[in-house]
Protein backbone atom coordinates (compact mmCIF):
# COMPACT_ATOMS: atom_id res chain seq x y z
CA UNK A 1 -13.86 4.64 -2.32
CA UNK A 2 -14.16 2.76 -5.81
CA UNK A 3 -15.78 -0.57 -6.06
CA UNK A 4 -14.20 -2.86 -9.08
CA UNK A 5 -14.84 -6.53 -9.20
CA UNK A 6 -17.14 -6.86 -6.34
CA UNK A 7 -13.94 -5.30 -3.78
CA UNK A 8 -13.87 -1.75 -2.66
CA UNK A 9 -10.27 -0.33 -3.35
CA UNK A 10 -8.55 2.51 -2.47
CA UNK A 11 -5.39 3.61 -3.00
CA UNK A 12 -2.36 6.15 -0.71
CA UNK A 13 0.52 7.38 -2.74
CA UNK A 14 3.32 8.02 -1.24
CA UNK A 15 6.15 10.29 -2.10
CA UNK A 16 9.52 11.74 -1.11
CA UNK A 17 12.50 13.93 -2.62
CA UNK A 18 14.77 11.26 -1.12
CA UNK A 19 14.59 7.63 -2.18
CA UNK A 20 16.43 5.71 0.18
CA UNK A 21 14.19 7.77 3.20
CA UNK A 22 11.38 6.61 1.16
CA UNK A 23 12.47 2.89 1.15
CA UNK A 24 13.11 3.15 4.84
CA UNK A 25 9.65 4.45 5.36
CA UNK A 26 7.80 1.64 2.89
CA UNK A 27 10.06 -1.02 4.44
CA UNK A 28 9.14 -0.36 8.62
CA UNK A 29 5.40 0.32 7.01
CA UNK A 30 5.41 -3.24 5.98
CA UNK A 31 6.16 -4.97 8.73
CA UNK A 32 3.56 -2.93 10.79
CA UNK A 33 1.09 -4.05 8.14
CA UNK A 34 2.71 -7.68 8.06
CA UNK A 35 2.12 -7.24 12.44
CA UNK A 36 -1.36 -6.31 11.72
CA UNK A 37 -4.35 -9.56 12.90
CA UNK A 38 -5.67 -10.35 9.38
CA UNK A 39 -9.21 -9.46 8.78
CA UNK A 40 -11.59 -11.51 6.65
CA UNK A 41 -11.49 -10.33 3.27
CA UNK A 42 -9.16 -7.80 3.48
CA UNK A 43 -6.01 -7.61 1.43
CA UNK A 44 -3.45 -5.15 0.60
CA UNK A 45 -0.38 -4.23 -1.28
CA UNK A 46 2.30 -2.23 -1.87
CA UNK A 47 3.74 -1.32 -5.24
CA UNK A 48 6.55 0.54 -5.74
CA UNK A 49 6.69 3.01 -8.84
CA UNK A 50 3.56 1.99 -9.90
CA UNK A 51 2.34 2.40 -14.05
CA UNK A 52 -1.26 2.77 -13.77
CA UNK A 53 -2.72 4.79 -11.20
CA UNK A 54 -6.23 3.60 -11.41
């Protein structure tokens, strides 16, 4: 896990042959992350066709 700015980060790609079964997947994964009890100083989120992968 990389540390920038103080923060550890991480990152998950995720891919699939099929769009739309990929924006089903990314959509019910945010709401479980949404349903999630917040913890201090934790953040996340999601970007979709990201440009820099670093």
């Amino acid at each position: 896990m990389e540390r920038r700015g103080g923060r550890y980060r991480t990152q998950l790609l995720v891919q699939s042959a099929e769009r739309p079964r990929l924006q089903r997947f990314l959509a019910g994964w945010s709401l479980a992350l949404r349903a999630l009890p917040r913890a201090k100083g934790l953040r996340w989120s999601l970007d979709v066709d990201p440009q820099d992968m670093h």
